[in-house]
C-alpha atoms as a PDB file:
ATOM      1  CA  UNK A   1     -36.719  -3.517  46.937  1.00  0.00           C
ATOM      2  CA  UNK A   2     -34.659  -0.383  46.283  1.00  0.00           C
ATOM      3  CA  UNK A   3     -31.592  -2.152  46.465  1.00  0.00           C
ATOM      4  CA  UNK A   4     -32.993  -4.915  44.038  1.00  0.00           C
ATOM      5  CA  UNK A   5     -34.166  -2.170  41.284  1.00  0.00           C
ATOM      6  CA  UNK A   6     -30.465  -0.583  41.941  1.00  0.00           C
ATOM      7  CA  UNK A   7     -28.725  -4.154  41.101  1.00  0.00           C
ATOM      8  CA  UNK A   8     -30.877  -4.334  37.847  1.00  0.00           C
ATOM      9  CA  UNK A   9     -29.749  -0.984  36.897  1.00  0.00           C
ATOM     10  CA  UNK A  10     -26.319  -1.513  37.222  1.00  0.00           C
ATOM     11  CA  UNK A  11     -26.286  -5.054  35.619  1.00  0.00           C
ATOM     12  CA  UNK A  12     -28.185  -3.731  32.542  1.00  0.00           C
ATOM     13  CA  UNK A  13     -26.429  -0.753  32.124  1.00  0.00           C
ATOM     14  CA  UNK A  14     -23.582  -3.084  31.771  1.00  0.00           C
ATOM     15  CA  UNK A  15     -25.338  -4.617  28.548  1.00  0.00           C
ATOM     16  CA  UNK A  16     -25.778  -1.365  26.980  1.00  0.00           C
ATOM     17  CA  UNK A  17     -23.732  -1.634  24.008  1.00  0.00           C
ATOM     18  CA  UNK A  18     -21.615   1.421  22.559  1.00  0.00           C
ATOM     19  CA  UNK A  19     -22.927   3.029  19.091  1.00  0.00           C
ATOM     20  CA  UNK A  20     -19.896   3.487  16.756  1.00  0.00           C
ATOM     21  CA  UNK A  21     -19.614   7.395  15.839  1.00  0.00           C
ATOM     22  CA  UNK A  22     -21.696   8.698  12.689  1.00  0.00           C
ATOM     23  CA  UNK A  23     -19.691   9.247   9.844  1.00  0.00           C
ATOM     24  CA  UNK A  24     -20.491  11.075   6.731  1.00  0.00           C
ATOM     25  CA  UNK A  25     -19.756   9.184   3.652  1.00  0.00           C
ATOM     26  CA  UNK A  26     -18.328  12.106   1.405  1.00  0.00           C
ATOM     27  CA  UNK A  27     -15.691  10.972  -1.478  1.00  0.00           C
ATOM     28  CA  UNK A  28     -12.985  12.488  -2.292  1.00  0.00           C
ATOM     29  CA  UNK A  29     -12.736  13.460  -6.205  1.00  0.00           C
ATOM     30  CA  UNK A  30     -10.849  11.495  -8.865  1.00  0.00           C
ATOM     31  CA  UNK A  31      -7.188  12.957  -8.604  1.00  0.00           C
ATOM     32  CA  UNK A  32      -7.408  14.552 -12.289  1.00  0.00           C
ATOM     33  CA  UNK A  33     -10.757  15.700 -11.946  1.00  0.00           C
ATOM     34  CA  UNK A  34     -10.689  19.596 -13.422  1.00  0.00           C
ATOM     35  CA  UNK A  35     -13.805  20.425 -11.036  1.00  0.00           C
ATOM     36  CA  UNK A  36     -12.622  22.173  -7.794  1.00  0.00           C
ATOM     37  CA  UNK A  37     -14.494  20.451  -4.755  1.00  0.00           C
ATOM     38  CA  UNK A  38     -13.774  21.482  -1.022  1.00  0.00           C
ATOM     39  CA  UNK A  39     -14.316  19.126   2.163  1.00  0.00           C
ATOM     40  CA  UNK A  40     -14.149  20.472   5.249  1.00  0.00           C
ATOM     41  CA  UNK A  41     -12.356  17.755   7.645  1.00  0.00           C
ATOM     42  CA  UNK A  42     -12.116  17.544  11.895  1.00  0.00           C
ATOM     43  CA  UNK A  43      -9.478  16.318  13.376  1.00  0.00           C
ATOM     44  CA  UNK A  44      -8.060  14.857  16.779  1.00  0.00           C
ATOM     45  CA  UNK A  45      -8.040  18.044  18.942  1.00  0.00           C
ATOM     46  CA  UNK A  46     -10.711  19.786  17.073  1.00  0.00           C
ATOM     47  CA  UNK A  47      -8.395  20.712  14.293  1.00  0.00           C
ATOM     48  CA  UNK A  48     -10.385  21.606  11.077  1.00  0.00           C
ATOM     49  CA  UNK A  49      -8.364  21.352   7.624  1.00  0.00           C
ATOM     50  CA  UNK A  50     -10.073  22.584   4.726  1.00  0.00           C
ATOM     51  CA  UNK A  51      -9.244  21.103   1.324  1.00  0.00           C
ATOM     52  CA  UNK A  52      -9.799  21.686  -2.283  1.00  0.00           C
ATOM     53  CA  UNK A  53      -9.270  18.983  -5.023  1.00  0.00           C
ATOM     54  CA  UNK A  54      -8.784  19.969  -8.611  1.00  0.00           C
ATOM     55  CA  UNK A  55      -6.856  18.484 -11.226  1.00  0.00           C
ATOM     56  CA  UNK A  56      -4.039  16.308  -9.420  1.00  0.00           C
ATOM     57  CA  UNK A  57      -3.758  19.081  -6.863  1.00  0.00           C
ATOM     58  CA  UNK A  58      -4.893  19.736  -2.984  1.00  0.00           C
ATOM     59  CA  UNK A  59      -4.959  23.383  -1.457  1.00  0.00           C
ATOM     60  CA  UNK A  60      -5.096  22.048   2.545  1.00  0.00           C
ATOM     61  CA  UNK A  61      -5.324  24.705   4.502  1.00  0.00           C
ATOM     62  CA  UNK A  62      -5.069  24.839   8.396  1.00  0.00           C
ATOM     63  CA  UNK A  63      -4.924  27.307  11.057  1.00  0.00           C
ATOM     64  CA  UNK A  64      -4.993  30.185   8.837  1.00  0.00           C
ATOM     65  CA  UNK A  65      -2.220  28.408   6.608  1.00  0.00           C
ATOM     66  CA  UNK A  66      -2.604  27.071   2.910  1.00  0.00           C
ATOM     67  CA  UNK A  67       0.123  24.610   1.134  1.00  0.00           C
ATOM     68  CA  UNK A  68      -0.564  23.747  -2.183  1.00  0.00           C
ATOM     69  CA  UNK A  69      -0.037  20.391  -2.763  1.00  0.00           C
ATOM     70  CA  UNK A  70       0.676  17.809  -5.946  1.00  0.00           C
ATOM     71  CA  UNK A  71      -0.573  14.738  -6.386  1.00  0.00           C
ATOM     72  CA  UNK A  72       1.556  11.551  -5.775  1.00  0.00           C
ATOM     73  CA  UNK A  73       0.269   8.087  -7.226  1.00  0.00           C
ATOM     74  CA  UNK A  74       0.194   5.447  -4.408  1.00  0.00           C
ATOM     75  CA  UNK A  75      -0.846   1.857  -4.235  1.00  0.00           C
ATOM     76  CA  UNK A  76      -3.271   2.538  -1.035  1.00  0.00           C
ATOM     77  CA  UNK A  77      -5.656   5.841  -0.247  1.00  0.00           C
ATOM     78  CA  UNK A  78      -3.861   9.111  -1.335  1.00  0.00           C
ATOM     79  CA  UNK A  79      -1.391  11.254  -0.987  1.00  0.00           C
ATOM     80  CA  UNK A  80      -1.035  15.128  -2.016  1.00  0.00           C
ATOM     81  CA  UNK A  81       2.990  16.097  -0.899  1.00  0.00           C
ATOM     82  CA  UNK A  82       4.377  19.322  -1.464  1.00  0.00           C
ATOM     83  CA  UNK A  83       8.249  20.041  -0.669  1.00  0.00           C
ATOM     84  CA  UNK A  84       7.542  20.254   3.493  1.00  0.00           C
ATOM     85  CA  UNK A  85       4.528  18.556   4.011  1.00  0.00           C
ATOM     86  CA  UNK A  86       1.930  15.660   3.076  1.00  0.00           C
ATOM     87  CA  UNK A  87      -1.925  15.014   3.185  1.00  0.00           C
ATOM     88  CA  UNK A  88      -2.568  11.531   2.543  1.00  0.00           C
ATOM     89  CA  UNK A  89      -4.827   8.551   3.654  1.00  0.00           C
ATOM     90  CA  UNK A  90      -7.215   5.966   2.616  1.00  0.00           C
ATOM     91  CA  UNK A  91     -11.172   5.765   2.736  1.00  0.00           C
ATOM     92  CA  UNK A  92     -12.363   8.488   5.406  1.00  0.00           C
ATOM     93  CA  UNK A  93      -8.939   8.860   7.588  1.00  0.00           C
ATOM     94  CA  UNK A  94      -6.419  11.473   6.637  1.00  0.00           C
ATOM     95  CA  UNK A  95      -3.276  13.054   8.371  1.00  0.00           C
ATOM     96  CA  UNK A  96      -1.594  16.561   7.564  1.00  0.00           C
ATOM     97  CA  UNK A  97       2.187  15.936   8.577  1.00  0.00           C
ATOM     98  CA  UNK A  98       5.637  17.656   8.230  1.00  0.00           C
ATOM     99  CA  UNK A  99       7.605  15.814   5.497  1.00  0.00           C
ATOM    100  CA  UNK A 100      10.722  14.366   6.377  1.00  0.00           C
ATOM    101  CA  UNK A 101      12.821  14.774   9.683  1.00  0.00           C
ATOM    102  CA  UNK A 102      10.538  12.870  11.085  1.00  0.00           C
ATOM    103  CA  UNK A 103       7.215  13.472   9.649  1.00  0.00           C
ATOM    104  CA  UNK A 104       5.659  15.349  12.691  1.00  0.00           C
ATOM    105  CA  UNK A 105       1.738  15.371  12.510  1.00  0.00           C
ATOM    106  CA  UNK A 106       0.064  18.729  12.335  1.00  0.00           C
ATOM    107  CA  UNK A 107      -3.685  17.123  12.061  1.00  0.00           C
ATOM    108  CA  UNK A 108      -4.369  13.665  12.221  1.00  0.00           C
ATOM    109  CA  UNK A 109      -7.148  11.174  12.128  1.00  0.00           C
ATOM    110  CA  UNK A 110      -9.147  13.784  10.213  1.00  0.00           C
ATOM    111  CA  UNK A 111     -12.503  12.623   9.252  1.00  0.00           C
ATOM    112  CA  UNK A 112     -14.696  14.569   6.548  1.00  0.00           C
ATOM    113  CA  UNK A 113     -17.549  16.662   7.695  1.00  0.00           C
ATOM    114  CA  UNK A 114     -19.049  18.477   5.245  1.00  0.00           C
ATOM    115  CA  UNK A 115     -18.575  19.581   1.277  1.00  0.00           C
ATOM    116  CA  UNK A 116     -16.969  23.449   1.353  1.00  0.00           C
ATOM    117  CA  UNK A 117     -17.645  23.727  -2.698  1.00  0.00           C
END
């Protein structure tokens, strides 16, 4: 019997089916919006980048660090660039990289958590 209730375990625990992670649906402004609005994002490795939108500009700020950042039109998502680095993505993904020489990723797969402002 105990081996029998052990087997059912194991075979239903293998029909359990994964729950995709929660996800807060918080938009990003329009890019020429005057209104400053802050979201707080997380990223892979528990990186948190703050940013604030306002009129065609992004102040991302991480680890202590703020760029200030212009917008660039783009067919897909966004993208904020200043002369060293970019914030762009599309929807609720986002990466914080090193422009150029081989665009090294400082946060990435960022998801919005909260509004700052």
């Amino acid at each position: 019997m105990k081996r029998l209730s052990i087997a059912a375990m194991i075979l239903l625990g293998g029909c359990v089916q994964e729950q995709p992670p929660v996800t807060n649906l918080i938009l990003r402004p329009a890019p020429d919006d005057p209104t400053p609005s802050g979201i707080a994002y997380l990223c892979d490795g528990r990186k948190e980048v703050s940013v604030v939108y306002a009129k065609n500009r992004a102040s991302v700020t991480l680890d202590g660090k703020t760029w200030r950042m212009e917008y660039q039109p783009t067919n897909t998502g966004f993208r904020y660039m200043d002369r060293a680095n970019e914030w762009t993505g599309s929807d609720d993904l986002a990466t914080l990289r090193e422009y150029g020489s081989g665009g090294r990723p400082l946060a990435f797969n960022c998801r919005p958590t909260r509004r700052t402002t």
